[in-house]
PDB file of N, CA and C in Angstrom:
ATOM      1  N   UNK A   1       6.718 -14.738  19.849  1.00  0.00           N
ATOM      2  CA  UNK A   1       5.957 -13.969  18.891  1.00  0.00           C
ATOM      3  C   UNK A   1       6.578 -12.572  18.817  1.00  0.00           C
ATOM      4  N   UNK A   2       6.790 -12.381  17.607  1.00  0.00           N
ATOM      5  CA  UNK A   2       6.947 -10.544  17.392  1.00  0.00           C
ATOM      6  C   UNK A   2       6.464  -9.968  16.220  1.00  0.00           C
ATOM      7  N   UNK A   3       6.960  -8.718  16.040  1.00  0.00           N
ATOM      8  CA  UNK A   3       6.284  -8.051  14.962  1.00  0.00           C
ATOM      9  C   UNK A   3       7.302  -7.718  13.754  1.00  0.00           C
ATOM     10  N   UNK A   4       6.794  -6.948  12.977  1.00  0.00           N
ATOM     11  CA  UNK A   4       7.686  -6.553  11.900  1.00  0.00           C
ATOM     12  C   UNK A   4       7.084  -5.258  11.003  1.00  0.00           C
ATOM     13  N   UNK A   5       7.942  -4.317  10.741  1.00  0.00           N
ATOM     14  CA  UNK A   5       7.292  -3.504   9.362  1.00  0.00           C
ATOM     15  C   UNK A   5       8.618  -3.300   8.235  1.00  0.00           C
ATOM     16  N   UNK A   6       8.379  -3.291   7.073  1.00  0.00           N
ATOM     17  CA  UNK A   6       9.150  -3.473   5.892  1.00  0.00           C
ATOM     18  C   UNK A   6       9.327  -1.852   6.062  1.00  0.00           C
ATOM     19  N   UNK A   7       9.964  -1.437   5.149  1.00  0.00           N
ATOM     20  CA  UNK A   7      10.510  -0.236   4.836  1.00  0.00           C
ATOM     21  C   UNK A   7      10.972  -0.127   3.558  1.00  0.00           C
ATOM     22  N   UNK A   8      10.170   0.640   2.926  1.00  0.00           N
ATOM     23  CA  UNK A   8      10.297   0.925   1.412  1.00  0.00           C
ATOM     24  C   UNK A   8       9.749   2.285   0.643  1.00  0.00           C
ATOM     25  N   UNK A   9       9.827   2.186  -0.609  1.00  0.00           N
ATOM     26  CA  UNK A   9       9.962   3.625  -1.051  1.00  0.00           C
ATOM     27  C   UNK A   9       8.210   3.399  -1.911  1.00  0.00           C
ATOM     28  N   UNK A  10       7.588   4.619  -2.144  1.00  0.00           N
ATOM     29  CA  UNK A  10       6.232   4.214  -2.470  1.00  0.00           C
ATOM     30  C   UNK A  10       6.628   4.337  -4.001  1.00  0.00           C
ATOM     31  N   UNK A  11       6.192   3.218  -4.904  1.00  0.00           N
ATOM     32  CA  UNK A  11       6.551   3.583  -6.051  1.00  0.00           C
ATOM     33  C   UNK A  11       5.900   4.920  -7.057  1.00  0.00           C
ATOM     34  N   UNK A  12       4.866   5.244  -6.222  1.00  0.00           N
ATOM     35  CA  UNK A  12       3.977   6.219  -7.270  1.00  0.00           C
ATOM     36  C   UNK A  12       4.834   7.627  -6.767  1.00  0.00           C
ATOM     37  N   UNK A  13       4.891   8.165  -5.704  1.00  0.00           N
ATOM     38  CA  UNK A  13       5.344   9.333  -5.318  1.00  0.00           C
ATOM     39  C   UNK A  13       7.204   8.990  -4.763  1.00  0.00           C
ATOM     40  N   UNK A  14       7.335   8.170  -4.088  1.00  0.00           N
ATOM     41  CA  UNK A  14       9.230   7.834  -3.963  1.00  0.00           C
ATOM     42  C   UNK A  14       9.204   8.056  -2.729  1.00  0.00           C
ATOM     43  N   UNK A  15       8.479   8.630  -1.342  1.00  0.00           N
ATOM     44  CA  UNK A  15       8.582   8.629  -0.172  1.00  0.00           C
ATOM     45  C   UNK A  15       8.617   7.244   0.520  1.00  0.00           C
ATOM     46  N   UNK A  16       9.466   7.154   1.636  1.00  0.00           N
ATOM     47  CA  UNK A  16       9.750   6.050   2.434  1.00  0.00           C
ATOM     48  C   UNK A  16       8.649   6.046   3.050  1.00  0.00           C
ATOM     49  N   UNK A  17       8.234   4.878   3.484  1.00  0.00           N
ATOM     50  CA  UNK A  17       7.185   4.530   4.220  1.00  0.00           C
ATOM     51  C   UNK A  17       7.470   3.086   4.596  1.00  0.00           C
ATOM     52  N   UNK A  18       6.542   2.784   6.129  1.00  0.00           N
ATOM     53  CA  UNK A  18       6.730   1.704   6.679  1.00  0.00           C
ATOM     54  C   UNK A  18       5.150   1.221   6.302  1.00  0.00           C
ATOM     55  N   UNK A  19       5.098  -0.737   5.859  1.00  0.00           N
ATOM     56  CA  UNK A  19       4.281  -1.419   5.936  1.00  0.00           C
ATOM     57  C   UNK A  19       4.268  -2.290   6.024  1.00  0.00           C
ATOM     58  N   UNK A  20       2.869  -3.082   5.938  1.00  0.00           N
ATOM     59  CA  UNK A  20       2.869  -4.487   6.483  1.00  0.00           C
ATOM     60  C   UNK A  20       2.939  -5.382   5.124  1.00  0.00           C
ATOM     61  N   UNK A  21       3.519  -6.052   4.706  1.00  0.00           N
ATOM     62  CA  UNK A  21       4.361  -6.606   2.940  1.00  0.00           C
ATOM     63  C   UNK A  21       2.813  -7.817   2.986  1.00  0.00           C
ATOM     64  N   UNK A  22       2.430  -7.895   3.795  1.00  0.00           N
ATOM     65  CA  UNK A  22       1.113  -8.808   3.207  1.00  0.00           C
ATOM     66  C   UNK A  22      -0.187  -8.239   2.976  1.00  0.00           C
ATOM     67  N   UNK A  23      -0.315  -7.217   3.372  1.00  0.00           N
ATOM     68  CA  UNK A  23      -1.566  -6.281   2.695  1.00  0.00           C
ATOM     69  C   UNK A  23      -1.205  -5.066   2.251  1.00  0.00           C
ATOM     70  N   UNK A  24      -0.265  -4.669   2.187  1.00  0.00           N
ATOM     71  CA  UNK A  24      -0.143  -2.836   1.603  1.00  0.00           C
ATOM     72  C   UNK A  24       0.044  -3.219  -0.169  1.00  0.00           C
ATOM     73  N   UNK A  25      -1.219  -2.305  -0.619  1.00  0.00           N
ATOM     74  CA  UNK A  25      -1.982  -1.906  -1.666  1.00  0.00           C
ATOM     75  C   UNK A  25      -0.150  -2.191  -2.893  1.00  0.00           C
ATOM     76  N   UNK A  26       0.034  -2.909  -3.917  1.00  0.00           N
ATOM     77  CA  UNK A  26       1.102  -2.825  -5.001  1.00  0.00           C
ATOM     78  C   UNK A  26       0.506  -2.806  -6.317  1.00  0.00           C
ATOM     79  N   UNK A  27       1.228  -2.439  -7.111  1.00  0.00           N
ATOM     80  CA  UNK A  27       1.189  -2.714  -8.373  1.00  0.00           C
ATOM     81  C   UNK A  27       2.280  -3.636  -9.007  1.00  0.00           C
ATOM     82  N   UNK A  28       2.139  -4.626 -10.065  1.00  0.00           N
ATOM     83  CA  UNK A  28       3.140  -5.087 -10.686  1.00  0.00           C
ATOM     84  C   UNK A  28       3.982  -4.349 -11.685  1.00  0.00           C
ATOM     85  N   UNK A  29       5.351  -4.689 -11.624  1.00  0.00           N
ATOM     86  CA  UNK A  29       6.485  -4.054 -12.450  1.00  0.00           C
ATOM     87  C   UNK A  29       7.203  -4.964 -13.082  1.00  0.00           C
ATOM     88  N   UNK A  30       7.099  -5.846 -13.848  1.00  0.00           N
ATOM     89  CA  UNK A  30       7.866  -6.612 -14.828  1.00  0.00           C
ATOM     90  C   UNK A  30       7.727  -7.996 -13.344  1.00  0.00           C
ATOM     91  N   UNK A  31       6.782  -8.325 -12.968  1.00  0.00           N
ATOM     92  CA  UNK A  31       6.261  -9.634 -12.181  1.00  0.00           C
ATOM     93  C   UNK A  31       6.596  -9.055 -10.759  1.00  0.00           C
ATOM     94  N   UNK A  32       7.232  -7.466 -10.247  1.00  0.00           N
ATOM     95  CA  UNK A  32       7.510  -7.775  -8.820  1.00  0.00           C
ATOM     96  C   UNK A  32       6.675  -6.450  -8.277  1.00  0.00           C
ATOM     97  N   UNK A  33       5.791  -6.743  -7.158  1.00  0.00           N
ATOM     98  CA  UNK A  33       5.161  -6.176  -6.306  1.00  0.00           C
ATOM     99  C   UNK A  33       5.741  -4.751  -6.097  1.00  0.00           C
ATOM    100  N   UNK A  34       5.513  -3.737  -6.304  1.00  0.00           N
ATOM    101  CA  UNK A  34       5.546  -2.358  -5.717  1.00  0.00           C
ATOM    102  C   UNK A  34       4.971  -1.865  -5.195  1.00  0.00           C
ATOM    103  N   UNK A  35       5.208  -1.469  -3.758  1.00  0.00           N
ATOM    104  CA  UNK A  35       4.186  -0.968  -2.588  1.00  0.00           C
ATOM    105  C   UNK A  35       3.479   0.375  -2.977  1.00  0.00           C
ATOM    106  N   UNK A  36       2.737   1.050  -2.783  1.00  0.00           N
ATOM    107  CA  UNK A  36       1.851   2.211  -2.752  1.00  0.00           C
ATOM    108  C   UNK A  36       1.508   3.095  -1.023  1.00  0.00           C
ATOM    109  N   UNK A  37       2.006   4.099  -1.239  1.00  0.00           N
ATOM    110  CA  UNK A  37       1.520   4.349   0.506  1.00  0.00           C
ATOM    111  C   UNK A  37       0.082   4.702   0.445  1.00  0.00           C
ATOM    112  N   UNK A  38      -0.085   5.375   1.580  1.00  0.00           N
ATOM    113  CA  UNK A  38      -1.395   5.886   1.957  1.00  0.00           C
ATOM    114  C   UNK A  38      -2.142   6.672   1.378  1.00  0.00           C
ATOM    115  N   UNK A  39      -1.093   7.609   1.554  1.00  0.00           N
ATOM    116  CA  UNK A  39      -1.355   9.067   0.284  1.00  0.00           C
ATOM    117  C   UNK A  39      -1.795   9.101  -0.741  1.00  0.00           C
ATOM    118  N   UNK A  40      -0.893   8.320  -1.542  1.00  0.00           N
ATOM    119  CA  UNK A  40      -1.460   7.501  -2.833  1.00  0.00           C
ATOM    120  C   UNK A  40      -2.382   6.992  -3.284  1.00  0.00           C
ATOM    121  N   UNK A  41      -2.648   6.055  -2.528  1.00  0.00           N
ATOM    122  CA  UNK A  41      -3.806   5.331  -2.502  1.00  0.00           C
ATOM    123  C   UNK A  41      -4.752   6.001  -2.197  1.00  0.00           C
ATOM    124  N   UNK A  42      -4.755   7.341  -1.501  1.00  0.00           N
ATOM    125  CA  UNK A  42      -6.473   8.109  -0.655  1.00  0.00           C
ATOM    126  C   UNK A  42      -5.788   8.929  -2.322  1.00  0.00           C
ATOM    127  N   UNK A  43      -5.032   9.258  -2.976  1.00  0.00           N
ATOM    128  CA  UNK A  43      -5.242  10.274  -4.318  1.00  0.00           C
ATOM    129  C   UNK A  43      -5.747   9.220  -4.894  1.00  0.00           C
ATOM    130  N   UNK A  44      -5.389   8.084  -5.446  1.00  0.00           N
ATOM    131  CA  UNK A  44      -5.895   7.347  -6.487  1.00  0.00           C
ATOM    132  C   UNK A  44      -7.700   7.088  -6.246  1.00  0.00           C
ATOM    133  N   UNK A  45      -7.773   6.725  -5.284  1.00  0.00           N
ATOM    134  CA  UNK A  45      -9.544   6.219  -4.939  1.00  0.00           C
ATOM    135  C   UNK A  45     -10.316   8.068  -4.840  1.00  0.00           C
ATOM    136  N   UNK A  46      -9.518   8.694  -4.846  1.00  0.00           N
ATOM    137  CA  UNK A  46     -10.635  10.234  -4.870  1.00  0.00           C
ATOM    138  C   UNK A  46     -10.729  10.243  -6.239  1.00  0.00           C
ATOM    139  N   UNK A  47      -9.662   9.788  -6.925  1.00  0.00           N
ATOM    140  CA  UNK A  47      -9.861  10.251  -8.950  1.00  0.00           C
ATOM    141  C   UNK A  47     -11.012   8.801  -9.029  1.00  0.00           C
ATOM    142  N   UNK A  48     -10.660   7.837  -8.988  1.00  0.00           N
ATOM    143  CA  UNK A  48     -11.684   7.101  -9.279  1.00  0.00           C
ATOM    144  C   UNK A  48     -13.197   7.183  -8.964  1.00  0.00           C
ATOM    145  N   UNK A  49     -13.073   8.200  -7.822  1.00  0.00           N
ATOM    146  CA  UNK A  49     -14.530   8.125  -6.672  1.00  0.00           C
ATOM    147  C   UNK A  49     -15.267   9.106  -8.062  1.00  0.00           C
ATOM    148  N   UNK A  50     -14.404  10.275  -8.080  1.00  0.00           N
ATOM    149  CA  UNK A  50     -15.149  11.147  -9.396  1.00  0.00           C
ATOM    150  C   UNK A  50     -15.126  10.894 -10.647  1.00  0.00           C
ATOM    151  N   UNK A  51     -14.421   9.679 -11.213  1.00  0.00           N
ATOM    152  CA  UNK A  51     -14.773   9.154 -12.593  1.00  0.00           C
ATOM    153  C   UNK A  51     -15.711   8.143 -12.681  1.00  0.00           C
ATOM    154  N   UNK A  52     -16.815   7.900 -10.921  1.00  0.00           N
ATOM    155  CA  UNK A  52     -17.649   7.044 -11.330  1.00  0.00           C
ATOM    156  C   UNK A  52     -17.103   5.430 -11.058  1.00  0.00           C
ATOM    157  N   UNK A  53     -15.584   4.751 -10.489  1.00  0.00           N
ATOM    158  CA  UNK A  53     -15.263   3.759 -10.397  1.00  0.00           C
ATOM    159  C   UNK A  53     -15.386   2.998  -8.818  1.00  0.00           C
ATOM    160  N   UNK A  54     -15.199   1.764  -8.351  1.00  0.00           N
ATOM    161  CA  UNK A  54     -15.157   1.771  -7.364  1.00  0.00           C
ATOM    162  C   UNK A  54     -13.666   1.911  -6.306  1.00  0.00           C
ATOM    163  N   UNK A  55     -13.572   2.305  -5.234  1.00  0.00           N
ATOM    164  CA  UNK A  55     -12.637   2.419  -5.043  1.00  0.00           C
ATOM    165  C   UNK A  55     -11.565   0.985  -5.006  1.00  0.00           C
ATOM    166  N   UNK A  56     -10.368   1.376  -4.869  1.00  0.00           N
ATOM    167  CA  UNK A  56      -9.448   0.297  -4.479  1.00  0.00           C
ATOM    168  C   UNK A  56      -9.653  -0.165  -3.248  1.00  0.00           C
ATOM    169  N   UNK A  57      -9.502  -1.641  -2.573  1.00  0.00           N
ATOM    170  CA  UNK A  57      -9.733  -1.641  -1.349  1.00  0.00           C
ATOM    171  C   UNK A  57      -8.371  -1.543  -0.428  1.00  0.00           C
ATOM    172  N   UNK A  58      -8.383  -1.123   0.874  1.00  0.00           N
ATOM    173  CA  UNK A  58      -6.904  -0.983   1.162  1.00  0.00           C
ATOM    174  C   UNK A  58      -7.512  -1.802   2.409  1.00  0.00           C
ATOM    175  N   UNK A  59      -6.512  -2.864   3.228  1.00  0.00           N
ATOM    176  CA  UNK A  59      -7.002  -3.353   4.648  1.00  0.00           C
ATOM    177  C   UNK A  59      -6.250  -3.019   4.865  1.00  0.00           C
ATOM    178  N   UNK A  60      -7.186  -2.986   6.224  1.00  0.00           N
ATOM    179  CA  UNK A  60      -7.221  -2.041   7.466  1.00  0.00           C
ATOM    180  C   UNK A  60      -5.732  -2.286   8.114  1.00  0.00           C
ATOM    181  N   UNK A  61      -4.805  -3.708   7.797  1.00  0.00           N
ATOM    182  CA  UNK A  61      -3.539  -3.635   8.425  1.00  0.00           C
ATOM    183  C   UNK A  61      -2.603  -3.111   7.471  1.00  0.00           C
ATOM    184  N   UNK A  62      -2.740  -2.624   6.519  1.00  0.00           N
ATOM    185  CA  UNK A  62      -2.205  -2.553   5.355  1.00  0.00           C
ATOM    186  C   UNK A  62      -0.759  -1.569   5.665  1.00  0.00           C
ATOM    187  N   UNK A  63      -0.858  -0.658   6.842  1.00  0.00           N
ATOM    188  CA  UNK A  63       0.288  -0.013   6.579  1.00  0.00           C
ATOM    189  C   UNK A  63       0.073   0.015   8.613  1.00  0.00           C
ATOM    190  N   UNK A  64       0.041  -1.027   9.124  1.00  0.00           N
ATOM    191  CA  UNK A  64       0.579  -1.329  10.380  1.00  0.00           C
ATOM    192  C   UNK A  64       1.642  -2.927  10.553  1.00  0.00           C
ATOM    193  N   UNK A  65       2.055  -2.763  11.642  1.00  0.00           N
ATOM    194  CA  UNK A  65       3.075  -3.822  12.036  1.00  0.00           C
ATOM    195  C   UNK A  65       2.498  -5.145  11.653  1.00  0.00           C
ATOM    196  N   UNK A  66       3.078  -5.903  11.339  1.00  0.00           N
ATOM    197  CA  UNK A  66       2.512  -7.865  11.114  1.00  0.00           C
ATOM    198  C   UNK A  66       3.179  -8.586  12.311  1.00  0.00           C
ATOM    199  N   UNK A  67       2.016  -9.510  12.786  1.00  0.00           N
ATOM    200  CA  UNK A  67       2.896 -10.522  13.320  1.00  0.00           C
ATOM    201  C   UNK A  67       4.024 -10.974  12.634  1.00  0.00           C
ATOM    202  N   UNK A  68       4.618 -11.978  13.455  1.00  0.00           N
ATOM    203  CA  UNK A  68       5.862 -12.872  12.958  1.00  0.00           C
ATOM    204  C   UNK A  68       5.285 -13.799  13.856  1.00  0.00           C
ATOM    205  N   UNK A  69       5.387 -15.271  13.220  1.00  0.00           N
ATOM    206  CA  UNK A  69       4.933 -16.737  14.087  1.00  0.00           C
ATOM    207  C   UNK A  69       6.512 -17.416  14.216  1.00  0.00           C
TER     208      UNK A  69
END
């Protein structure tokens, strides 16, 4: 058993960040997944929190290590 974290660029702001590729928060880009970091995601759910929407959900492993089986 081991672990793993991806390494990629956040598409909303362009900072590298490490996550876990089966729960960290994406958007689609012409059919392919683009990660979102943390940051992002706590700016995006504060604009929504004050326009009245619900937030995005982010889990809780979303930007920690994944198993590997």
């Amino acid at each position: 058993m081991g672990f793993m974290m991806v390494l990629g660029n956040c598409y909303a702001c362009g900072i590298i960040f490490s996550f876990n590729a089966d729960w960290v928060p994406s958007i689609r880009i012409e059919g392919v997944r683009e990660p979102l970091c943390r940051d992002c995601m706590n700016r995006v759910n504060r604009l929504r929190a004050d326009n009245g929407v619900d937030a995005i959900y982010i889990h809780p492993d979303a930007y920690e290590p994944q198993e590997v089986t």
